[in-house]
Protein backbone atom coordinates (compact mmCIF):
# COMPACT_ATOMS: atom_id res chain seq x y z
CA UNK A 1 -0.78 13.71 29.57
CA UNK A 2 1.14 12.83 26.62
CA UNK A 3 -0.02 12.95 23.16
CA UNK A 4 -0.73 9.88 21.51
CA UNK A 5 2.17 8.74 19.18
CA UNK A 6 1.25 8.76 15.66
CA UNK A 7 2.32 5.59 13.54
CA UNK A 8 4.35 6.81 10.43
CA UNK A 9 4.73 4.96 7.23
CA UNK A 10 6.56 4.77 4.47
CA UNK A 11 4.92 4.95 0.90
CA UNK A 12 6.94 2.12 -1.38
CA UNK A 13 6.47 4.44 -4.77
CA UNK A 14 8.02 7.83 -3.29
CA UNK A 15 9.62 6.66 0.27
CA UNK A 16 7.99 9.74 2.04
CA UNK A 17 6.95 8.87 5.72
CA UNK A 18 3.45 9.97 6.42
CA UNK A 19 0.93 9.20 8.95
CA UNK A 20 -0.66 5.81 8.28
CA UNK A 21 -3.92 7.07 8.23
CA UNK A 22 -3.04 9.16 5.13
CA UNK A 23 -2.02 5.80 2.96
CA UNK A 24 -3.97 2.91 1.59
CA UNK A 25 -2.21 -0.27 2.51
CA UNK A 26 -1.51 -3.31 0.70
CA UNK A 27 -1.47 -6.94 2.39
CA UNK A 28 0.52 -9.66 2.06
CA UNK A 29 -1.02 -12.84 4.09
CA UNK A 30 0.65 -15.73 5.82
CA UNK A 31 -0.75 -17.84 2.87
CA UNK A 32 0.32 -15.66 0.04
CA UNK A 33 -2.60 -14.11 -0.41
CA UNK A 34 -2.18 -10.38 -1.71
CA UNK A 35 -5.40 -8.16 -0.85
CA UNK A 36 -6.49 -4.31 -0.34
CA UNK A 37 -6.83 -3.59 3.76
CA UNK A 38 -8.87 -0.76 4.10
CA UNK A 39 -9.05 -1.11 7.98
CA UNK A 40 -4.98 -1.68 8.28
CA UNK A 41 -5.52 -4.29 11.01
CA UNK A 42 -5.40 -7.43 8.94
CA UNK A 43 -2.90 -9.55 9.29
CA UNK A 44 0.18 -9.82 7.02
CA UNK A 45 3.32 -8.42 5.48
CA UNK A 46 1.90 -4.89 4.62
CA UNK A 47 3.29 -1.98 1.95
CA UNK A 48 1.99 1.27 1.69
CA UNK A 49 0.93 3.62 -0.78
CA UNK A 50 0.22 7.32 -0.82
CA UNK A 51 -3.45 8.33 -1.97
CA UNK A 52 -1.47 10.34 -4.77
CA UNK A 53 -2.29 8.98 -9.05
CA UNK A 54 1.06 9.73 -9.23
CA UNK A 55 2.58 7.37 -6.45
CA UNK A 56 0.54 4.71 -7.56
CA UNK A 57 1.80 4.81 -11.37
CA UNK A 58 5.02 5.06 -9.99
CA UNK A 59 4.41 1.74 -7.54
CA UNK A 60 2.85 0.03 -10.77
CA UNK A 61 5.90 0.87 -13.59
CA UNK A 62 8.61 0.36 -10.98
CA UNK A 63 7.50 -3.03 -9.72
CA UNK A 64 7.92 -1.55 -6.13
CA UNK A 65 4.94 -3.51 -4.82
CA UNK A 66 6.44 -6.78 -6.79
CA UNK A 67 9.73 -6.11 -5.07
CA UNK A 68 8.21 -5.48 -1.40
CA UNK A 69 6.59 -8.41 -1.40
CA UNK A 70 9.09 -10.75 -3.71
CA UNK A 71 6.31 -12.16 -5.46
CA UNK A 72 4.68 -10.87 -8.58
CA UNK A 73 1.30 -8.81 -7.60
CA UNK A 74 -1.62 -9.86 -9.71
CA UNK A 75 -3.59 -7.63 -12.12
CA UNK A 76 -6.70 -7.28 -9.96
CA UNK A 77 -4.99 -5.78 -7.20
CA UNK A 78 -3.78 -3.06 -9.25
CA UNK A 79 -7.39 -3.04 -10.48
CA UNK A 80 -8.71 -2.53 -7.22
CA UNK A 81 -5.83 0.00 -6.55
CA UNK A 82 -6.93 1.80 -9.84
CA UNK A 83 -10.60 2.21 -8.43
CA UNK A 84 -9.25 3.44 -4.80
CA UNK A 85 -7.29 6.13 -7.06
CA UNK A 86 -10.69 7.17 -8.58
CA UNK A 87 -10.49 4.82 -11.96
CA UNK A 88 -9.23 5.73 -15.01
């Protein structure tokens, strides 16, 4: 029996591939709509982001989220991203 294949993703802030279990990803709905998906099942464009300070700061001074999803990325997302990363 073969192992089950293990989805790899790539973090936007430091473009390392890691399993997507290991990243918190950001959505992108059909409407626009830019949201936190814990699960990663909902449905949209999604970017990811390692669980790292560091790769988020990175994501947030770059614009790399901005430029993933060609739209600008309001403040409460990178709220809510600030929280996930244990606050400030």
């Amino acid at each position: 029996m073969k192992p089950k294949k293990v989805p790899l993703r790539r973090c936007v802030a430091c473009h390392q591939m890691k399993d997507k279990r290991e990243l918190i990803r950001v959505v992108k709905s059909p409407e626009g709509e830019i949201f936190i998906d814990p699960t990663g099942k909902k449905n949209g464009r999604g970017a990811y982001l390692c669980k790292d300070l560091a790769c988020f700061e990175k994501a947030r001074k770059s614009k790399s989220l901005n430029r993933e999803f060609k739209t600008e990325i309001p403040a409460d997302i990178f709220e809510q991203l600030e929280e996930q990363y244990g606050g400030k």
